[in-house]
PDB file of N, CA and C in Angstrom:
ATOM      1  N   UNK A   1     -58.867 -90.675 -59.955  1.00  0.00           N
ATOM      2  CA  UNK A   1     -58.597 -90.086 -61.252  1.00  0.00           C
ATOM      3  C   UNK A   1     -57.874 -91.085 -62.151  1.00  0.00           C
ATOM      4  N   UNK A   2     -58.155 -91.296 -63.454  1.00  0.00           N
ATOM      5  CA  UNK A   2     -57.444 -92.052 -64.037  1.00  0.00           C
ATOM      6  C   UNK A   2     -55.965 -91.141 -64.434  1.00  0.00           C
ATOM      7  N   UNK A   3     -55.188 -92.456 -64.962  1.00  0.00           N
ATOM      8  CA  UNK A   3     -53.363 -91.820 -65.315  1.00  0.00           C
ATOM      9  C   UNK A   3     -53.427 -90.612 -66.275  1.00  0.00           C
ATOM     10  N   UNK A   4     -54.325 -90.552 -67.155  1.00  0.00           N
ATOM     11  CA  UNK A   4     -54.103 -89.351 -68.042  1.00  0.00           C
ATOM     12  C   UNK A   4     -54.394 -88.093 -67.210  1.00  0.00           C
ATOM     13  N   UNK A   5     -54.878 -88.303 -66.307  1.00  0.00           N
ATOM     14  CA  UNK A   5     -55.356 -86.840 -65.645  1.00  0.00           C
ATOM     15  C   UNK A   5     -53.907 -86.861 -64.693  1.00  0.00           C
ATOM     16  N   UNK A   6     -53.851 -87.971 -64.223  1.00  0.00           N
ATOM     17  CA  UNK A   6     -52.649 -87.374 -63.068  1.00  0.00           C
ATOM     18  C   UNK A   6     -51.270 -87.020 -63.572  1.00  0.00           C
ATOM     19  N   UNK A   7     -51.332 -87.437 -64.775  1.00  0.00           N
ATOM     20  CA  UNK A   7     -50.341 -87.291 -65.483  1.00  0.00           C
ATOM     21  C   UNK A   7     -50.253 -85.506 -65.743  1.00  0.00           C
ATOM     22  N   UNK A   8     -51.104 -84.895 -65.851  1.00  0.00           N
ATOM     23  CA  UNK A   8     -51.503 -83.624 -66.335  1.00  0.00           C
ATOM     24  C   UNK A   8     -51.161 -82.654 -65.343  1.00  0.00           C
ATOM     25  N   UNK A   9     -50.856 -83.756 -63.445  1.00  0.00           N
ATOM     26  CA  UNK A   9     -50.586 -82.669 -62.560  1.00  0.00           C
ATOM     27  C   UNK A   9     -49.244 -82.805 -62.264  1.00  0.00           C
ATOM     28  N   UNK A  10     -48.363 -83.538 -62.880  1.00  0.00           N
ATOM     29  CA  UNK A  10     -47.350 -83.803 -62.936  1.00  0.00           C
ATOM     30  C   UNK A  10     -46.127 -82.594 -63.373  1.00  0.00           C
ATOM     31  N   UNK A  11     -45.034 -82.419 -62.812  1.00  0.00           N
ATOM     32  CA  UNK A  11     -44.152 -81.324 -63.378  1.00  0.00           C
ATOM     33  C   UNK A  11     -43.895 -81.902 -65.034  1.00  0.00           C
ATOM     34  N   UNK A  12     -43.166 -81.285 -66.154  1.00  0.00           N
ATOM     35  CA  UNK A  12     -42.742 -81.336 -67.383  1.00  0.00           C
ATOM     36  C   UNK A  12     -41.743 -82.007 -67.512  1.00  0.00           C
ATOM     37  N   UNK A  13     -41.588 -82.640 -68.039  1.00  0.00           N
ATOM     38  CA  UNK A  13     -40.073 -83.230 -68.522  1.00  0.00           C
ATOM     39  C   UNK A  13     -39.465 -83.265 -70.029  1.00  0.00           C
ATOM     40  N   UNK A  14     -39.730 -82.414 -70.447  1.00  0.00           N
ATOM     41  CA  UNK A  14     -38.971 -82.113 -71.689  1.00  0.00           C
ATOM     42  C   UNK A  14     -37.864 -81.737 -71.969  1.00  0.00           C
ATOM     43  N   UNK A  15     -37.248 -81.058 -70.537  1.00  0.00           N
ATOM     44  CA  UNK A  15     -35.881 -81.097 -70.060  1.00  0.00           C
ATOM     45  C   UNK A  15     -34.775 -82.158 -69.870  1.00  0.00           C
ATOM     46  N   UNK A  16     -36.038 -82.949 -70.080  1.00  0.00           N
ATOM     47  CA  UNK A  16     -35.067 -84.640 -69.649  1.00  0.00           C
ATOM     48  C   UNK A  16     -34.826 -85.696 -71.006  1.00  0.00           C
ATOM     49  N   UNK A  17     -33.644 -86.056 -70.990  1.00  0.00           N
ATOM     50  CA  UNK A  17     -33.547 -87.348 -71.933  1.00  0.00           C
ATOM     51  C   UNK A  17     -34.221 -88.655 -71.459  1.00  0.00           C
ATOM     52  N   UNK A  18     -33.586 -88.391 -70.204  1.00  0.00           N
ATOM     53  CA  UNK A  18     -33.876 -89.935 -69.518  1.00  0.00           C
ATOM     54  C   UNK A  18     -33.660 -89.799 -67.989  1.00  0.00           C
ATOM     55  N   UNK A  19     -34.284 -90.831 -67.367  1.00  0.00           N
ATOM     56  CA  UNK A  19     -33.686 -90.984 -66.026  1.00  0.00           C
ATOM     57  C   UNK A  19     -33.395 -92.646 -65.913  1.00  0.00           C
ATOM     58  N   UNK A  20     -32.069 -92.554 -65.056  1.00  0.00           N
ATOM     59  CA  UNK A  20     -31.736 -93.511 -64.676  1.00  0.00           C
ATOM     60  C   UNK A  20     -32.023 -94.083 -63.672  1.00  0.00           C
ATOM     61  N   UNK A  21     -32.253 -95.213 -62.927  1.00  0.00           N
ATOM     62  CA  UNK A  21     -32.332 -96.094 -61.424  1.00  0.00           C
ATOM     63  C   UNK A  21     -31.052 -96.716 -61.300  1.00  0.00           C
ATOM     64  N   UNK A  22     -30.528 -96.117 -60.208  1.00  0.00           N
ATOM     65  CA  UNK A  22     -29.670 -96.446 -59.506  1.00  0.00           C
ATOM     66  C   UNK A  22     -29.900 -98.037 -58.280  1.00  0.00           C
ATOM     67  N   UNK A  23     -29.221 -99.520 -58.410  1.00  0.00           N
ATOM     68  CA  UNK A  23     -29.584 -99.752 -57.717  1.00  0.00           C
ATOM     69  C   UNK A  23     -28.919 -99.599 -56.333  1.00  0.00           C
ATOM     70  N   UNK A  24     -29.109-100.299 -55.172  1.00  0.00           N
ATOM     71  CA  UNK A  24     -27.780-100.759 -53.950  1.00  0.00           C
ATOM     72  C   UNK A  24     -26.858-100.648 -54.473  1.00  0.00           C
ATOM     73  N   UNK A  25     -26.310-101.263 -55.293  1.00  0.00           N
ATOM     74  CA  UNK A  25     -24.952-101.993 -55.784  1.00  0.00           C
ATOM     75  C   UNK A  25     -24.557-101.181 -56.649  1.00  0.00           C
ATOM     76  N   UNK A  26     -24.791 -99.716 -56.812  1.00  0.00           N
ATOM     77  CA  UNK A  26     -24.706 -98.347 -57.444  1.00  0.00           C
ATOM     78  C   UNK A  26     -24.623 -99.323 -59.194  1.00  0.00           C
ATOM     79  N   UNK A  27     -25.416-100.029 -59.659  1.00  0.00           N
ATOM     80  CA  UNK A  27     -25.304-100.231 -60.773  1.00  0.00           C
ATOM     81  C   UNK A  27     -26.752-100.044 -61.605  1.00  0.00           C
ATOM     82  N   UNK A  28     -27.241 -99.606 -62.560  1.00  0.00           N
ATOM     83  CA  UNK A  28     -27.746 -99.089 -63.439  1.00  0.00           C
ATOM     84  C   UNK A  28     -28.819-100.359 -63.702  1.00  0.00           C
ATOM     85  N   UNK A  29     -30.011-100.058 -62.602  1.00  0.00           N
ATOM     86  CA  UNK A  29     -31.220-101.125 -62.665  1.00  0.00           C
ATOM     87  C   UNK A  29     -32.029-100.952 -64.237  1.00  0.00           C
ATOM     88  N   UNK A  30     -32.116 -99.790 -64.340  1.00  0.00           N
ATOM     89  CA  UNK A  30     -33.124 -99.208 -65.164  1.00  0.00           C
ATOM     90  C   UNK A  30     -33.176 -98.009 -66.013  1.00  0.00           C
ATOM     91  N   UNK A  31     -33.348 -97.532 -67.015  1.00  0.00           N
ATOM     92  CA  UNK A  31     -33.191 -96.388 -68.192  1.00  0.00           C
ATOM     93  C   UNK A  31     -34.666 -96.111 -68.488  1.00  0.00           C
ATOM     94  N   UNK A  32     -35.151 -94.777 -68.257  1.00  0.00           N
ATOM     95  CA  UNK A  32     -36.446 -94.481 -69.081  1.00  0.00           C
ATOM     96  C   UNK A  32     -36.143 -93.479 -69.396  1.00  0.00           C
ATOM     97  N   UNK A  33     -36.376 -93.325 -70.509  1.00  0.00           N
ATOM     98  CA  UNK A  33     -36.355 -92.557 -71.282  1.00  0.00           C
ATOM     99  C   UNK A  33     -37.528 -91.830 -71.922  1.00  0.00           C
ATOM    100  N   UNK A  34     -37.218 -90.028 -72.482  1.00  0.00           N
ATOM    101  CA  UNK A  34     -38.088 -89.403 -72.787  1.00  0.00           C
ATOM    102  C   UNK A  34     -38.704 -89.923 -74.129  1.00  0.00           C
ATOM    103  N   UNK A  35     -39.509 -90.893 -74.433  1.00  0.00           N
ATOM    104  CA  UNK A  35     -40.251 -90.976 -75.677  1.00  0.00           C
ATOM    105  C   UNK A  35     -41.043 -91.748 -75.910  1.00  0.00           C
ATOM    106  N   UNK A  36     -41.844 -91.925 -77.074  1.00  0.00           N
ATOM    107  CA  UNK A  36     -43.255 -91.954 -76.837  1.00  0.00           C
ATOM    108  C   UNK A  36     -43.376 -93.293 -76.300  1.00  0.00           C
ATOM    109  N   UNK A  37     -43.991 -94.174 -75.590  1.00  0.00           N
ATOM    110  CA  UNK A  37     -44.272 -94.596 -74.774  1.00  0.00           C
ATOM    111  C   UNK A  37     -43.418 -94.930 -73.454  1.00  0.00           C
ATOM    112  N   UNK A  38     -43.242 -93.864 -73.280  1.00  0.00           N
ATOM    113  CA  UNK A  38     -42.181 -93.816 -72.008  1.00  0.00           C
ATOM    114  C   UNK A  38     -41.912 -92.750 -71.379  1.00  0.00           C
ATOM    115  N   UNK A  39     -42.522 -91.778 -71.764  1.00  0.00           N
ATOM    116  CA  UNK A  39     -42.358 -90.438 -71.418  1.00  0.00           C
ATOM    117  C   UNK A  39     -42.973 -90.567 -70.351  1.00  0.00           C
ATOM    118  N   UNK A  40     -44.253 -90.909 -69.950  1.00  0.00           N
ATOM    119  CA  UNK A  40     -45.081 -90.656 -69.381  1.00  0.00           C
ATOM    120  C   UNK A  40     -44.657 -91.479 -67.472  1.00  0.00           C
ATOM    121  N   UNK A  41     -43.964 -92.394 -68.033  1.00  0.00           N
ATOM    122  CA  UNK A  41     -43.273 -93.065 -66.646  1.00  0.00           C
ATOM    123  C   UNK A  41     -42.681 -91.720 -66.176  1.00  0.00           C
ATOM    124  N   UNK A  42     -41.537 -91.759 -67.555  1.00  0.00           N
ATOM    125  CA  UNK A  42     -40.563 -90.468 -67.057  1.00  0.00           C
ATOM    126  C   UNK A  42     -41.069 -89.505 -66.208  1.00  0.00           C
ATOM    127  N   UNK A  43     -41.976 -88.920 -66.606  1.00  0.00           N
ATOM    128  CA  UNK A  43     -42.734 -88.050 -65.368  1.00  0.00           C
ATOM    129  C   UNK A  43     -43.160 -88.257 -64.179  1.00  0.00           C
ATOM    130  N   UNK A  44     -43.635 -89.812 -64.124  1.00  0.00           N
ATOM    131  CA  UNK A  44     -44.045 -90.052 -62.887  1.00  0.00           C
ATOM    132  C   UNK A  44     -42.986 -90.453 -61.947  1.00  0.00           C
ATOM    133  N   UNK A  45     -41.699 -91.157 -62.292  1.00  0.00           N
ATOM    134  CA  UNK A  45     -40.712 -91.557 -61.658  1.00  0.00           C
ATOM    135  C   UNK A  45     -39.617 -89.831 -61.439  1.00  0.00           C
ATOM    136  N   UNK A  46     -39.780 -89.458 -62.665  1.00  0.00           N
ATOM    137  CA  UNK A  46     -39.100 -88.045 -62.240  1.00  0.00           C
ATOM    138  C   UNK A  46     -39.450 -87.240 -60.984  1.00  0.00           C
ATOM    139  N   UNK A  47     -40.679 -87.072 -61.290  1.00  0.00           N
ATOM    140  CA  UNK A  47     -41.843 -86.187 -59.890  1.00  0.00           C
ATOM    141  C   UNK A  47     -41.624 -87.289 -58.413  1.00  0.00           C
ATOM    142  N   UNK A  48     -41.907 -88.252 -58.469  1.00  0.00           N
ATOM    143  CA  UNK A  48     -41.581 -89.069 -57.136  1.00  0.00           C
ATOM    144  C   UNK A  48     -39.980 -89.008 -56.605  1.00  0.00           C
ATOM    145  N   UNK A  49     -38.944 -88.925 -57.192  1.00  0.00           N
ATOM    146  CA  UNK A  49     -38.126 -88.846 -56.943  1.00  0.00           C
ATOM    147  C   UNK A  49     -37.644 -88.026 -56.291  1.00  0.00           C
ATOM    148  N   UNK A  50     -38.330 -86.408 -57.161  1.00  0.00           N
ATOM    149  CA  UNK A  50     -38.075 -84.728 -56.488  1.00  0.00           C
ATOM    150  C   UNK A  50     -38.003 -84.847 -54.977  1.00  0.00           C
ATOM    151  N   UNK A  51     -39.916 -85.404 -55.201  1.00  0.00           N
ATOM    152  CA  UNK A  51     -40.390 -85.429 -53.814  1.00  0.00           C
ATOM    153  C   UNK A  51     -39.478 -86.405 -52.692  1.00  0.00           C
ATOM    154  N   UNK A  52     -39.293 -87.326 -53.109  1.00  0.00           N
ATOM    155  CA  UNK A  52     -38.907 -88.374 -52.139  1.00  0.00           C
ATOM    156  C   UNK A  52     -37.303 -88.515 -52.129  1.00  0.00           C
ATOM    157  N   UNK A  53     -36.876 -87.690 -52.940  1.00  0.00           N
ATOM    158  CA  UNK A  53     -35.143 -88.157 -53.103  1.00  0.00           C
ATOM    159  C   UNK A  53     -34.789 -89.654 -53.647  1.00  0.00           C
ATOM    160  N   UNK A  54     -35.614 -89.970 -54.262  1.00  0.00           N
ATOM    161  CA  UNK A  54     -35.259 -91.226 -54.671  1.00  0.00           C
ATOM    162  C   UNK A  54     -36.771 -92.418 -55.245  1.00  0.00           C
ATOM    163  N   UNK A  55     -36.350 -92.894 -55.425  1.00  0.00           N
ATOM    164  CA  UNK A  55     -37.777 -94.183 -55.500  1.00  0.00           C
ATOM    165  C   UNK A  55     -37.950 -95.429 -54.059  1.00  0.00           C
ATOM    166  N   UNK A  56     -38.101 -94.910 -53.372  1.00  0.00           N
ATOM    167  CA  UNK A  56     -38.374 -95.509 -51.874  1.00  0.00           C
ATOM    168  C   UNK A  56     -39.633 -96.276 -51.751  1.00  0.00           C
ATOM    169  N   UNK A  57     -40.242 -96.843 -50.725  1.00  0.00           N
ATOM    170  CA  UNK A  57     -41.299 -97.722 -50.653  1.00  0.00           C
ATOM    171  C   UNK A  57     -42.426 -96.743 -50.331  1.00  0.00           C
ATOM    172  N   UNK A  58     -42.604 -95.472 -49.823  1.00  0.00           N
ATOM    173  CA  UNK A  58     -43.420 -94.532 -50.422  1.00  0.00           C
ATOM    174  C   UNK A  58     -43.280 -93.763 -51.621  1.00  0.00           C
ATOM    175  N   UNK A  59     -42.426 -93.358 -52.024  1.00  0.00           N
ATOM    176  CA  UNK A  59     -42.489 -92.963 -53.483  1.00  0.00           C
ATOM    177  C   UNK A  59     -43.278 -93.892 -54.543  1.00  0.00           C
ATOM    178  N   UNK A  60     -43.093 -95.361 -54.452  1.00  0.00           N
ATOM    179  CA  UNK A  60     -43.627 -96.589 -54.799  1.00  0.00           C
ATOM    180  C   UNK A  60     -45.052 -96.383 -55.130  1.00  0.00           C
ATOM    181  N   UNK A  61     -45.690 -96.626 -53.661  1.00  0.00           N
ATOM    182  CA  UNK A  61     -47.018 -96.254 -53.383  1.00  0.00           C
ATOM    183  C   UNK A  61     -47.998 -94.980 -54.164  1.00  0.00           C
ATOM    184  N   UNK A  62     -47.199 -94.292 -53.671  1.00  0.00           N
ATOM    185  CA  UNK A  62     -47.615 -93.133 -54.616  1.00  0.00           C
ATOM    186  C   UNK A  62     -47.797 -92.611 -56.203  1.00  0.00           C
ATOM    187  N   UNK A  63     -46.556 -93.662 -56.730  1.00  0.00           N
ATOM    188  CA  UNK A  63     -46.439 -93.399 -58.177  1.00  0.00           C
ATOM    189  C   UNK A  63     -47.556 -94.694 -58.742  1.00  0.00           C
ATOM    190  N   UNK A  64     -48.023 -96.139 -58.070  1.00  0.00           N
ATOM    191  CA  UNK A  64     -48.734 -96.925 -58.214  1.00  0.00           C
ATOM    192  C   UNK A  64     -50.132 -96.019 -57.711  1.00  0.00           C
ATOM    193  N   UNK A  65     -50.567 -95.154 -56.684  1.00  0.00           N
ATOM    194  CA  UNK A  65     -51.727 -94.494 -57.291  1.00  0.00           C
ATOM    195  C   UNK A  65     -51.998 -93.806 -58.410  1.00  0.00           C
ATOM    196  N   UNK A  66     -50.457 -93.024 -58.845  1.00  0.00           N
ATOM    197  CA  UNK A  66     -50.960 -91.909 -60.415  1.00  0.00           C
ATOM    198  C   UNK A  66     -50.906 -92.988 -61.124  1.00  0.00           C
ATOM    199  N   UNK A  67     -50.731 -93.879 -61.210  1.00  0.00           N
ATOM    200  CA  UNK A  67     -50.959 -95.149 -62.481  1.00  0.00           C
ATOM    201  C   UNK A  67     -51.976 -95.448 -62.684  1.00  0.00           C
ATOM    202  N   UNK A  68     -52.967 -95.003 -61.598  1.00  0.00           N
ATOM    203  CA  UNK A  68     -54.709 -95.674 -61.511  1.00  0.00           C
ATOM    204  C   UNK A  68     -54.684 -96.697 -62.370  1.00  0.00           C
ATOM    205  N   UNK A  69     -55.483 -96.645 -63.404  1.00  0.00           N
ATOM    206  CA  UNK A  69     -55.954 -97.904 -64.120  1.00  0.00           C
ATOM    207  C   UNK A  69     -54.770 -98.926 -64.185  1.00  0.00           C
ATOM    208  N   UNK A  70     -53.705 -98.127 -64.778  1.00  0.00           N
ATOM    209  CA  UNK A  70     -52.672 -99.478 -65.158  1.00  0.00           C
ATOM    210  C   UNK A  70     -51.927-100.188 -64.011  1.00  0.00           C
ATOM    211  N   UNK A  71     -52.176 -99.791 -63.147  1.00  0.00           N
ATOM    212  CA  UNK A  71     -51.537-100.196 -62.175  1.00  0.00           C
ATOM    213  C   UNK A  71     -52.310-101.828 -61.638  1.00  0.00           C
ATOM    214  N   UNK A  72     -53.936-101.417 -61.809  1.00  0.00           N
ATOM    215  CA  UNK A  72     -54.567-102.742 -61.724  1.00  0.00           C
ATOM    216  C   UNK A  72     -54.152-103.454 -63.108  1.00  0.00           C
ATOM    217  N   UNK A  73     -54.307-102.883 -64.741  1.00  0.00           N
ATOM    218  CA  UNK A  73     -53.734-103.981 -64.951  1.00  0.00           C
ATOM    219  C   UNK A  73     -52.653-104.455 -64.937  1.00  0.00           C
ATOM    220  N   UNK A  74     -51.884-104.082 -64.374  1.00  0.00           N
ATOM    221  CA  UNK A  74     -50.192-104.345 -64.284  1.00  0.00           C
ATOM    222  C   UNK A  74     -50.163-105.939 -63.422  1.00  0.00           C
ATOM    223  N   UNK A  75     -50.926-105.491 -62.151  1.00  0.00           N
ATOM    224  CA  UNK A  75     -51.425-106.350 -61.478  1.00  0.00           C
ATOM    225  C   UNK A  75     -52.258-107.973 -61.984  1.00  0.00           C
ATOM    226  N   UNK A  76     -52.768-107.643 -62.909  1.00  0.00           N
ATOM    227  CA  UNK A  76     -53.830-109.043 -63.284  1.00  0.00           C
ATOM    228  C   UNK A  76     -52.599-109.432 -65.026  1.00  0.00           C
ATOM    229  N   UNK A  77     -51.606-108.622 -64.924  1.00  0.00           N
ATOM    230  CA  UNK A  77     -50.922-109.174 -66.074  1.00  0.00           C
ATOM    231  C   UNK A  77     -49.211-108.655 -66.182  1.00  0.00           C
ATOM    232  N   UNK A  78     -48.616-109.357 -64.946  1.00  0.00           N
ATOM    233  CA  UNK A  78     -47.524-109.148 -64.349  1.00  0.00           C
ATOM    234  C   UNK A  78     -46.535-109.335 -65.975  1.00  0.00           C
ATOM    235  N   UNK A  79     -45.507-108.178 -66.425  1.00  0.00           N
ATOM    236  CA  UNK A  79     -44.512-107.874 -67.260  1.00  0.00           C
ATOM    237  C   UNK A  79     -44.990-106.868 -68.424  1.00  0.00           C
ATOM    238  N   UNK A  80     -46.304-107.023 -68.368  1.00  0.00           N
ATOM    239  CA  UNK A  80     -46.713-105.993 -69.480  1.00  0.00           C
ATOM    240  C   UNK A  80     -46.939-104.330 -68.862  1.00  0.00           C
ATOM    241  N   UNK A  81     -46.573-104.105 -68.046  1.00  0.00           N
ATOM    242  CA  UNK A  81     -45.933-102.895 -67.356  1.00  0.00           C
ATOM    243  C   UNK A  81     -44.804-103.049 -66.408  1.00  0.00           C
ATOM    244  N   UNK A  82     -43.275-102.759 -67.414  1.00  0.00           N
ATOM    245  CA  UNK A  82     -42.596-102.989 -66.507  1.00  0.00           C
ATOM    246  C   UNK A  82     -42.300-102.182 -64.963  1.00  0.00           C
ATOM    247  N   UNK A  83     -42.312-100.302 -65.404  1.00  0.00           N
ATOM    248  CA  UNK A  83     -41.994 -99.627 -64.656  1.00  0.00           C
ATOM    249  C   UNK A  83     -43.068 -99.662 -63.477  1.00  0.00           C
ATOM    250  N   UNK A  84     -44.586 -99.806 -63.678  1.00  0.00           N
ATOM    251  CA  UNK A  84     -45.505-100.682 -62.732  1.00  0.00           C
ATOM    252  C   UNK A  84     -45.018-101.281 -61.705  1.00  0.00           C
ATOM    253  N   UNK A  85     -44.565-102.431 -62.304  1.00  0.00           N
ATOM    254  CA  UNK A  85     -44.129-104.013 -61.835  1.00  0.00           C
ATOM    255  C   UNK A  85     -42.916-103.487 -60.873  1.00  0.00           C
ATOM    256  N   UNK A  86     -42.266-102.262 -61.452  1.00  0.00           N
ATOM    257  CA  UNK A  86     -40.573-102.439 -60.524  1.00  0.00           C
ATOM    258  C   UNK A  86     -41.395-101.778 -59.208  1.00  0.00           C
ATOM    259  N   UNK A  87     -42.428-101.140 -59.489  1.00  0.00           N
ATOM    260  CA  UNK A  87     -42.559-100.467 -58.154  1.00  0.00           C
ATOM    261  C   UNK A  87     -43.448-101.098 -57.288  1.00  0.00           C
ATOM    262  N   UNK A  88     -44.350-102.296 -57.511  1.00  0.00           N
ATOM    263  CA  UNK A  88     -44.982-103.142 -57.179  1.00  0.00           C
ATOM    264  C   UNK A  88     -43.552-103.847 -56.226  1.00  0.00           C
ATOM    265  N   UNK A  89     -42.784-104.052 -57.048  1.00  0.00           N
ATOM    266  CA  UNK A  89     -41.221-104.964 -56.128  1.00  0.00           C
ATOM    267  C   UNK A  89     -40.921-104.156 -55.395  1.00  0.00           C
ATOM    268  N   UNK A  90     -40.869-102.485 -55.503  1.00  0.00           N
ATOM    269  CA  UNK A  90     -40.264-102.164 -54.366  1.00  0.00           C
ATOM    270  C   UNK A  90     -40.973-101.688 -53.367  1.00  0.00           C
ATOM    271  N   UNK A  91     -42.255-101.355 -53.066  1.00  0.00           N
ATOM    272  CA  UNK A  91     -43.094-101.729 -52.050  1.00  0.00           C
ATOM    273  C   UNK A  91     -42.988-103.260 -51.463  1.00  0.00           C
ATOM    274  N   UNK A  92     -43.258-104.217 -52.469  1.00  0.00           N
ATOM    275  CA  UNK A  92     -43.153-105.201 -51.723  1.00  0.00           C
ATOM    276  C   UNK A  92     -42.143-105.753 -50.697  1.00  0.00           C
ATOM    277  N   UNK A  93     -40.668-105.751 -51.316  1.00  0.00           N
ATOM    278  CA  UNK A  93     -39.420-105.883 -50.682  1.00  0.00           C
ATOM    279  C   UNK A  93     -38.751-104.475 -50.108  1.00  0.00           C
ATOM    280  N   UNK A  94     -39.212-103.151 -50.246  1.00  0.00           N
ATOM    281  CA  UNK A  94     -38.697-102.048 -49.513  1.00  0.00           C
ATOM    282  C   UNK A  94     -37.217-101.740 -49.946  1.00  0.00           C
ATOM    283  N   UNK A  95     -36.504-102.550 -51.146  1.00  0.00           N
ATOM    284  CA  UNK A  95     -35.700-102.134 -51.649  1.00  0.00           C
ATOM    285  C   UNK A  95     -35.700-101.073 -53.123  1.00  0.00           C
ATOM    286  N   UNK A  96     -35.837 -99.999 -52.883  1.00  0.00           N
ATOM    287  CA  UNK A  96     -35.485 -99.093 -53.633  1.00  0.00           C
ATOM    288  C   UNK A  96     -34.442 -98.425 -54.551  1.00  0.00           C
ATOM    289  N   UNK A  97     -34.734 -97.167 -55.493  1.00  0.00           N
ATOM    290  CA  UNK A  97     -33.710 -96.721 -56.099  1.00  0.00           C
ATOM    291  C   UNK A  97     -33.253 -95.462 -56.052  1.00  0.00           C
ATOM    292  N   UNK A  98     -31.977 -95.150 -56.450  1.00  0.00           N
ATOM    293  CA  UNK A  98     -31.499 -93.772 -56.199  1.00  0.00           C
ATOM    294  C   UNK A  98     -31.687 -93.284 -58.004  1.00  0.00           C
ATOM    295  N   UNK A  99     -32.119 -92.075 -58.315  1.00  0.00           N
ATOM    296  CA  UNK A  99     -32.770 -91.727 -59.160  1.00  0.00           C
ATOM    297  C   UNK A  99     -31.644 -90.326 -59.939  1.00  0.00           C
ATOM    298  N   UNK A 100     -31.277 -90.816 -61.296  1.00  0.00           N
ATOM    299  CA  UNK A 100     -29.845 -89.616 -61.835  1.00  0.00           C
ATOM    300  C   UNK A 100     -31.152 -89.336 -63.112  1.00  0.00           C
ATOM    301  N   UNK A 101     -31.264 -87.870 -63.360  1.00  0.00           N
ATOM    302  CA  UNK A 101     -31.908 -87.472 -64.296  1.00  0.00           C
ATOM    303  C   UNK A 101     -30.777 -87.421 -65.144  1.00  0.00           C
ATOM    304  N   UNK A 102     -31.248 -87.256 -66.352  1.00  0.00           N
ATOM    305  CA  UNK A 102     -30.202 -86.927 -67.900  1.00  0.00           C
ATOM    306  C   UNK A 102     -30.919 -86.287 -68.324  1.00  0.00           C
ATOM    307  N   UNK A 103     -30.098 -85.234 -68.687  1.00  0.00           N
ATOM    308  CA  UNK A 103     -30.507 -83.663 -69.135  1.00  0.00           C
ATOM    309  C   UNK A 103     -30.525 -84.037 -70.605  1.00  0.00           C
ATOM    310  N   UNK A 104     -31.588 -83.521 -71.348  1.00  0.00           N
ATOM    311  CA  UNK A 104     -31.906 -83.485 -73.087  1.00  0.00           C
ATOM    312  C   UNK A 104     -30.490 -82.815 -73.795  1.00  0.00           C
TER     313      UNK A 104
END
């Protein structure tokens, strides 16, 4: 399925301002935030998180399948998807994040 569809089976986040990534070093890897081009991470990193308690090296995996398309190009054009790319790193190295929603 491409991302717009998986995106569609995704829970809502309109409840959310933002979510944060927590790294190891309990310091603040990452900010996404609810808006327009970013929302749509928001959901996918929100929903993996539910599931997984966090952004782990399966949560990873999983959120790089609902990416379908972009995920290959993320791949053939490393920085022009960052939230992609972080999860590409954390499959690769198995270091993950602990995941703080921010309420709207």
């Amino acid at each position: 399925m491409a991302f717009a569809d998986n995106l569609k089976q995704l829970p809502p986040v309109a409840h959310l301002a933002a979510l944060q990534l927590i790294d190891a070093a309990g310091q603040v890897a990452a900010t996404i935030e609810n808006k327009p081009g970013q929302a749509g991470s928001l959901a996918v990193y929100a929903a993996l998180a539910a599931k997984h308690g966090g952004i782990n090296a399966a949560a990873a995996q999983e959120g790089l399948e609902i990416y379908a398309e972009h995920t290959v190009d993320s791949r053939a054009n490393p920085g022009k998807h960052p939230n992609i790319d972080r999860l590409l790193k954390v499959v690769e190295t198995g270091e993950g994040f602990t995941a703080k929603l921010i309420p709207a």
